[in-house]
Protein backbone atom coordinates (compact mmCIF):
# COMPACT_ATOMS: atom_id res chain seq x y z
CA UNK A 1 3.45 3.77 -22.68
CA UNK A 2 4.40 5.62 -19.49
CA UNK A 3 0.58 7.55 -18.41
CA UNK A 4 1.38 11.43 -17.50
CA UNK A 5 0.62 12.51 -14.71
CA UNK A 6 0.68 15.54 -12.21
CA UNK A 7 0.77 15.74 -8.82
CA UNK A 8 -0.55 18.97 -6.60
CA UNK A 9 -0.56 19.95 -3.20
CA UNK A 10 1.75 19.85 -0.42
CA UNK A 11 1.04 18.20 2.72
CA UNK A 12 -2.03 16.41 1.62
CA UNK A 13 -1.37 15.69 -2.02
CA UNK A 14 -3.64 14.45 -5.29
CA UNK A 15 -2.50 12.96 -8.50
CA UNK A 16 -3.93 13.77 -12.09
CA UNK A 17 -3.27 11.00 -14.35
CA UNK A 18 -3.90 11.84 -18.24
CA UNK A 19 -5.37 8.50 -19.97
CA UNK A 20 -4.62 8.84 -23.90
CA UNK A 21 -6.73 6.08 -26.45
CA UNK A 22 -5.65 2.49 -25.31
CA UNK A 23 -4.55 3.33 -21.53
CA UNK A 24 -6.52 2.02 -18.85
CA UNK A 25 -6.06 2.37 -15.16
CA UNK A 26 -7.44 0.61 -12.13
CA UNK A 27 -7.35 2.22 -8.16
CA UNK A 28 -8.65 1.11 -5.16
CA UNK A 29 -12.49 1.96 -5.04
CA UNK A 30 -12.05 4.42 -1.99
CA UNK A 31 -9.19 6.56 -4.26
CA UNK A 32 -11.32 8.18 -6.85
CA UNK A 33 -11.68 12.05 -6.53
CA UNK A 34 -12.78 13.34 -9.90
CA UNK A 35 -12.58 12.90 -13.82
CA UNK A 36 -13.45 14.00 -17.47
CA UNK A 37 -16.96 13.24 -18.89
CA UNK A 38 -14.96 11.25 -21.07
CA UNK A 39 -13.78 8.44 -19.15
CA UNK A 40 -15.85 5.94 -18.12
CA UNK A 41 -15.64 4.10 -14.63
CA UNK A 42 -16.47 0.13 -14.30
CA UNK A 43 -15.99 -1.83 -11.60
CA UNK A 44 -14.97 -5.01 -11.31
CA UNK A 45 -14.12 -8.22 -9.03
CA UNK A 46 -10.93 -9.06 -11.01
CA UNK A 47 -7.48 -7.73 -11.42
CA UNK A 48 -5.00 -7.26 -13.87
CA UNK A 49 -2.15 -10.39 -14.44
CA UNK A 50 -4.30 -12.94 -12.30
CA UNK A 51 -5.61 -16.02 -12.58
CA UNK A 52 -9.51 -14.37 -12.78
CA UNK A 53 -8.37 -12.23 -15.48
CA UNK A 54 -6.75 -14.52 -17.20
CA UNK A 55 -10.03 -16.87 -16.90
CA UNK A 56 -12.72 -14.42 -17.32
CA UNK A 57 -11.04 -13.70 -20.96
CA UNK A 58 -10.46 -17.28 -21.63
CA UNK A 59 -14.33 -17.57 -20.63
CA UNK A 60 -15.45 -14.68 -23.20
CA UNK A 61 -13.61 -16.04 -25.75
CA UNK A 62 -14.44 -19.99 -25.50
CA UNK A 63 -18.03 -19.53 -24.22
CA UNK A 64 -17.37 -21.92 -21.76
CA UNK A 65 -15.27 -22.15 -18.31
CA UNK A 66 -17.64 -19.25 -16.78
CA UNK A 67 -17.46 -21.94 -13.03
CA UNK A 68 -14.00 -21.87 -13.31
CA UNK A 69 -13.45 -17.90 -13.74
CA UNK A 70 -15.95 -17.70 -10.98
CA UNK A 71 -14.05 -19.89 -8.60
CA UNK A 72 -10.71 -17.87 -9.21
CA UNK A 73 -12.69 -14.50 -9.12
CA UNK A 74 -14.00 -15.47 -5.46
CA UNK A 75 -10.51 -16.68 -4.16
CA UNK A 76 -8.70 -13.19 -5.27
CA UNK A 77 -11.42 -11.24 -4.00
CA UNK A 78 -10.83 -12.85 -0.43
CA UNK A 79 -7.38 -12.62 -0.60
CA UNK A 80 -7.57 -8.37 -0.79
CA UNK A 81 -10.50 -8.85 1.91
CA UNK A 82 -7.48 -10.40 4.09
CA UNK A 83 -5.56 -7.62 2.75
CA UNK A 84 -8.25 -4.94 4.01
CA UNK A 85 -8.46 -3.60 0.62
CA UNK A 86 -11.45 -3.13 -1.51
CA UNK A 87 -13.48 -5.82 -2.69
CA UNK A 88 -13.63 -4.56 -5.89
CA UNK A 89 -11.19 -2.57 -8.40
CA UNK A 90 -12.60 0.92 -10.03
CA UNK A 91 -11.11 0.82 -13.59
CA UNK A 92 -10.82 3.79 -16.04
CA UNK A 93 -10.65 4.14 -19.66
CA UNK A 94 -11.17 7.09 -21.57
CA UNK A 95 -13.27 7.78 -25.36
CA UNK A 96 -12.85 10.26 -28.12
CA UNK A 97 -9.70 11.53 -26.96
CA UNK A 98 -7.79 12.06 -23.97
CA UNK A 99 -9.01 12.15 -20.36
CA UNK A 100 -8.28 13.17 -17.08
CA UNK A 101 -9.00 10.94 -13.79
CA UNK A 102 -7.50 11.95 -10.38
CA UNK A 103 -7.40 10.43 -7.47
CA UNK A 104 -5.59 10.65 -3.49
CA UNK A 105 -4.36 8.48 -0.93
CA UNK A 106 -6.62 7.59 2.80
CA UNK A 107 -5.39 10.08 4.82
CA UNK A 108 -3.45 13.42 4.41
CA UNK A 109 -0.28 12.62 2.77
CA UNK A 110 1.82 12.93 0.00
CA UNK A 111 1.93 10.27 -3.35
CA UNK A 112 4.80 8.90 -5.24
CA UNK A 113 4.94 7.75 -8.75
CA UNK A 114 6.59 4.43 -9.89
CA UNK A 115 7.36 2.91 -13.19
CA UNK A 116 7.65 -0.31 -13.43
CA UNK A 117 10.29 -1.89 -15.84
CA UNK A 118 9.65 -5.55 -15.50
CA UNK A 119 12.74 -5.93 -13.54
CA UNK A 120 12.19 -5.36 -10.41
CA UNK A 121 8.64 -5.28 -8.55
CA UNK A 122 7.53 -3.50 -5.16
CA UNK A 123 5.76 -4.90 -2.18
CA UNK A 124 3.73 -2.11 -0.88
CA UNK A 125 1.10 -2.29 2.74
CA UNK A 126 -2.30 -2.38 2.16
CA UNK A 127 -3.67 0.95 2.26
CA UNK A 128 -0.79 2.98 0.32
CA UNK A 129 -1.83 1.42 -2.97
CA UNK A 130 -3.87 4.11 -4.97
CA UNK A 131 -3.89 3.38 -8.50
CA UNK A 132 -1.60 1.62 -11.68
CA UNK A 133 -2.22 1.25 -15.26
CA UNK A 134 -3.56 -1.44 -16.58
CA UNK A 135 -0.03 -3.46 -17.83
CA UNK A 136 1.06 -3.44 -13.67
CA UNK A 137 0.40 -6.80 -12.34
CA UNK A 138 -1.42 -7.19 -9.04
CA UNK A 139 -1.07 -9.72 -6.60
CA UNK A 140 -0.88 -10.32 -2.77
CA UNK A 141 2.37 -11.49 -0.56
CA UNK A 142 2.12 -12.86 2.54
CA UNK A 143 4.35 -12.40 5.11
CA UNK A 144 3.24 -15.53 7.58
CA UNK A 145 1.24 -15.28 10.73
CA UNK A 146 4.03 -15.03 12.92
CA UNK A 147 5.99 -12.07 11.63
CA UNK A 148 2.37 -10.41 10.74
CA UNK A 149 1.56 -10.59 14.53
CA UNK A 150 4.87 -9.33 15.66
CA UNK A 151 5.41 -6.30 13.82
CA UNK A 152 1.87 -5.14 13.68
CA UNK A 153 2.12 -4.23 10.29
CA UNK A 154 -0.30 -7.08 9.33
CA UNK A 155 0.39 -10.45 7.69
CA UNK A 156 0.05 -8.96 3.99
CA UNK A 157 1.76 -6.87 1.70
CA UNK A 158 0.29 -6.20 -2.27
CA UNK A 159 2.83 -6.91 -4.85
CA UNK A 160 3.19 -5.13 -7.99
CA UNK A 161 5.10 -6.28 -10.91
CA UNK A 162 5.02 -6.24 -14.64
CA UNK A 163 5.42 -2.64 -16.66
CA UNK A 164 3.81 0.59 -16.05
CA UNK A 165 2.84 3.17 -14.04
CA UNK A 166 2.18 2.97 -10.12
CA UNK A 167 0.91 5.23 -7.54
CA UNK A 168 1.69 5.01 -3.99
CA UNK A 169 0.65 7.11 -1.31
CA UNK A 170 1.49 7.63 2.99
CA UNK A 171 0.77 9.45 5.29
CA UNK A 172 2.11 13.22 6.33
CA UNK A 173 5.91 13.59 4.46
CA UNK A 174 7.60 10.71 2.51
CA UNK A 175 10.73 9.80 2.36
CA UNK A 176 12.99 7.70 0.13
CA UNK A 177 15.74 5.56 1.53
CA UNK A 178 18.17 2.83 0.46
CA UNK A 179 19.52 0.14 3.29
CA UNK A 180 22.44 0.22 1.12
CA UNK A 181 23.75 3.67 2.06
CA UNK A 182 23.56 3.27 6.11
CA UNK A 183 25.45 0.02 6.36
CA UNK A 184 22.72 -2.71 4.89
CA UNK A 185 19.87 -2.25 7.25
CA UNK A 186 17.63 0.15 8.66
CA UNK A 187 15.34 -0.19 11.94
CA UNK A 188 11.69 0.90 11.36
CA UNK A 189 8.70 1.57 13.25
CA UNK A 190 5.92 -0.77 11.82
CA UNK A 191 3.72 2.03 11.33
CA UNK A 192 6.00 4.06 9.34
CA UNK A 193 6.04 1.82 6.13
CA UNK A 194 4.65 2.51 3.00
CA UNK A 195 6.65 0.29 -0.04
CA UNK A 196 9.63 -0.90 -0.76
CA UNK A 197 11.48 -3.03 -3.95
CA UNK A 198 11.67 -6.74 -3.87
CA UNK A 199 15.68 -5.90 -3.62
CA UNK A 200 14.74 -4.93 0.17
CA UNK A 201 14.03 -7.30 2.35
CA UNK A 202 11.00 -7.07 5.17
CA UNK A 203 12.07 -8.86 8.66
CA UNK A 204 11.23 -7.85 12.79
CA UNK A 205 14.24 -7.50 15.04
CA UNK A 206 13.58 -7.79 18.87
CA UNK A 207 15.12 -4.43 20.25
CA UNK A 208 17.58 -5.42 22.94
CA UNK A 209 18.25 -8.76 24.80
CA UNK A 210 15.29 -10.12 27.70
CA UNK A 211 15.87 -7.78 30.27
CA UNK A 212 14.36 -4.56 32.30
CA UNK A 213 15.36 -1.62 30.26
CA UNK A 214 13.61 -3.98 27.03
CA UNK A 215 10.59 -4.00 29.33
CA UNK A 216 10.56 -0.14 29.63
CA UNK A 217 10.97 0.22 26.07
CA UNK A 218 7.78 -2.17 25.37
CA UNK A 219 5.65 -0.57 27.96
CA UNK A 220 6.62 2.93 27.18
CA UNK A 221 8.84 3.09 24.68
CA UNK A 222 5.01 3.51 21.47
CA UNK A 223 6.71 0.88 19.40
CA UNK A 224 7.10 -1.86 21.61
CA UNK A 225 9.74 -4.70 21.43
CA UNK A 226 9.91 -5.11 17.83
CA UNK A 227 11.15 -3.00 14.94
CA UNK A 228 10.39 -3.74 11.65
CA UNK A 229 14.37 -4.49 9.70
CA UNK A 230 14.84 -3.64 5.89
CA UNK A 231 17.99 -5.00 4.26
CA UNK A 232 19.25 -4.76 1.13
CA UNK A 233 20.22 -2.59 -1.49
CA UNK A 234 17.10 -0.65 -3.03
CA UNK A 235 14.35 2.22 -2.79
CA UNK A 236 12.42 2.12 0.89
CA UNK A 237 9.01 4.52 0.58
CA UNK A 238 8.51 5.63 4.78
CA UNK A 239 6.06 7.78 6.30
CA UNK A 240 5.68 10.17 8.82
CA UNK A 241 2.26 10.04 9.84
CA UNK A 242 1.54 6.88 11.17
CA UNK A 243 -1.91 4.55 10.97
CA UNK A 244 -4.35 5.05 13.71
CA UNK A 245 -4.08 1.71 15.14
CA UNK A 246 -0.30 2.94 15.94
CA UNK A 247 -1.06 6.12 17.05
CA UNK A 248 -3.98 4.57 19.74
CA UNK A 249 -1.17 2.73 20.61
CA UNK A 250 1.20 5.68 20.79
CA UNK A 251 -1.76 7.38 23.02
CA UNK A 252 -1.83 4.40 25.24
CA UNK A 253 1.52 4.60 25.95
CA UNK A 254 1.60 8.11 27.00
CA UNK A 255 -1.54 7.66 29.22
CA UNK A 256 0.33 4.93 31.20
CA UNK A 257 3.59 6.56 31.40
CA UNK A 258 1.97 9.97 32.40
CA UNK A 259 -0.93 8.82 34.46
CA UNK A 260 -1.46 11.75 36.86
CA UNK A 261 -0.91 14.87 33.73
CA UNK A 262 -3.05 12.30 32.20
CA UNK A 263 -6.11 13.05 35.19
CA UNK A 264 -5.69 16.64 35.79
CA UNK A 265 -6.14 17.53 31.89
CA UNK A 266 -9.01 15.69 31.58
CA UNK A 267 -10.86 17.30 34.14
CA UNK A 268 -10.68 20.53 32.16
């Protein structure tokens, strides 16, 4: 069953997620903002669809295999520490009744709500993920040191798959594209990525050929001499606010291309 919710605010939006009896949702532990008496919070190591879950209930029900649970709980909680997620999930369940939980995304942004039909998943970076009912499968999806190092972005996405509800959220406005309508492919700046569908896929293009006007472009040009490329034929989530590791580098940029408005203002 698809879990209501509401979302409020413009710029910097929140999401307000109605849990009737038998829904469950789990968020990132940094996500939380405020809830009914009547849903309670627990936190735990493991996450829904993996191989902890799957052996912390196999461990409950058997009385045995508790080693084996603990060894896949460890591995899956380094994998989001690689990630820079939480360590640990925040799950919520309500009692007597319906409940209300809400919850936003890192920085000012807005959110967007996806449901999950089991036939397609989404690959999503690691801080937009804010929260998913409990039927969404979580995993993590590496991209590979090399094209992790190149486009900045980092060498891990989280993948969610399965059925149910998802919350995403970005930075400043988002906005929806498909590849599909401008010709197959669109150019990105790494720090402008929130999600996209495993229809899409996530590869870095060099911008220009090995020559001077490419070296302008990756002194000066806030973006370097990579762009991220999406291709394919499905939903692409982008932001306009980008991470602060981008705009440091952004900041950078302008300091060495404007060295001397760069001195005079900071002697104000």
């Amino acid at each position: 069953m698809t879990i209501a919710c509401k979302v409020t605010g413009e710029f910097a939006q929140s999401i307000t997620c109605q849990l009737d009896a038998d829904q469950s949702m789990f968020a990132d532990a940094t996500k939380f903002r405020w809830k009914t008496t009547n849903v309670a919070i627990e936190t735990r190591l493991s996450v829904p669809g993996g191989r902890a879950d799957a052996a912390n209930k196999d461990a409950k029900q058997s009385g045995g295999g508790f080693l084996k649970a603990a060894v896949a709980t460890a591995t899956e909680v380094g994998k989001r520490a690689l990630a820079g997620q939480s360590l640990a999930f925040q799950w919520f369940t309500p009692s007597g009744g319906s409940g209300l939980v809400a919850f936003a995304g890192e920085i000012p942004g807005q959110v967007r709500v996806i449901e999950l039909d089991e036939t397609i998943g989404w690959r999503a970076e690691s801080r937009a993920f804010i929260c998913a009912e409990a039927s969404v499968v979580y995993d993590i999806d590496f991209t590979g040191f090399s094209l992790g190092r190149r486009s900045k972005e980092g060498l891990i996405f989280e993948h969610f798959t399965g059925r149910g509800t998802l919350v995403l959220g970005g930075g400043g406005s988002l906005v929806e594209l498909n590849p599909a309508a401008y010709g197959g492919k669109l150019q990105v700046h790494a720090g402008a990525v929130v999600a996209f569908a495993d229809s899409v896929s996530f590869s870095i293009e060099r911008v220009g050929a090995l020559n001077a006007k490419t070296a302008m472009t990756a002194v000066f040009g806030g973006s370097g001499i990579n762009l991220i490329t999406l291709t394919g034929d499905g939903p692409v989530i982008l932001q306009s606010t980008l991470h602060r590791e981008f705009e440091s580098d952004e900041h950078q940029d302008d300091s060495v291309a404007n060295p001397l408005r760069q001195g005079l203002l900071g002697r104000l």
